[in-house]
N, C-alpha and C. Protein backbone atom coordinates (compact mmCIF):
# COMPACT_ATOMS: atom_id res chain seq x y z
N UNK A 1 14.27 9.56 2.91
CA UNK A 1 15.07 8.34 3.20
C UNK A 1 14.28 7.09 2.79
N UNK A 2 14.93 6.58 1.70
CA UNK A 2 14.36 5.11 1.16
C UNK A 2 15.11 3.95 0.50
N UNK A 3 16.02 3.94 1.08
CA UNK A 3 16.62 3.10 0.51
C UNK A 3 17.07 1.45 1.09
N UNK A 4 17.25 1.34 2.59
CA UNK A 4 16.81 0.36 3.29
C UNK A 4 15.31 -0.22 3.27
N UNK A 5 14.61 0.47 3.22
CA UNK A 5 13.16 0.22 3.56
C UNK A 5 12.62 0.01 1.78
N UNK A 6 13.19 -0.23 0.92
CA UNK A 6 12.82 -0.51 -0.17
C UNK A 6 13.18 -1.86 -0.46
N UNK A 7 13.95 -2.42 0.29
CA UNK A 7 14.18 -3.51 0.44
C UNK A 7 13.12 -4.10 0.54
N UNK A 8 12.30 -3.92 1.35
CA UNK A 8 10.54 -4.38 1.91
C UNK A 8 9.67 -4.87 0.79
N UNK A 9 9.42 -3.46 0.06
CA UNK A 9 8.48 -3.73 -0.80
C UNK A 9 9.58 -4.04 -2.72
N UNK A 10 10.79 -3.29 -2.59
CA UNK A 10 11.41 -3.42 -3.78
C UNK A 10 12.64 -3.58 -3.37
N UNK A 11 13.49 -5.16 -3.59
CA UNK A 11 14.63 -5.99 -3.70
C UNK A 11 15.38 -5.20 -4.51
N UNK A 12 14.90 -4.66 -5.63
CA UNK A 12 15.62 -3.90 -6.80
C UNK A 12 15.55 -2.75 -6.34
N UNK A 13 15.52 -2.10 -5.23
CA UNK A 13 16.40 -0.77 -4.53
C UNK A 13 17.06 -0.97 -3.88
N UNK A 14 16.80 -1.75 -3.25
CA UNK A 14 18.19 -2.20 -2.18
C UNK A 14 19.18 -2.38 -2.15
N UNK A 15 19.54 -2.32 -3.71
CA UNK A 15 21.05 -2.09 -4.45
C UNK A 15 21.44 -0.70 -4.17
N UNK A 16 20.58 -0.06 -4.12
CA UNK A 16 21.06 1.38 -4.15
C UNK A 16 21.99 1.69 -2.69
């Protein structure tokens, strides 16, 4: 599970 928490370090997952 990474897709909230990529928000953190990467803005450009947080699309996902």
């Amino acid at each position: 599970m990474g897709w909230h928490m990529a928000d953190e370090q990467n803005p450009d997952e947080v699309k996902l």
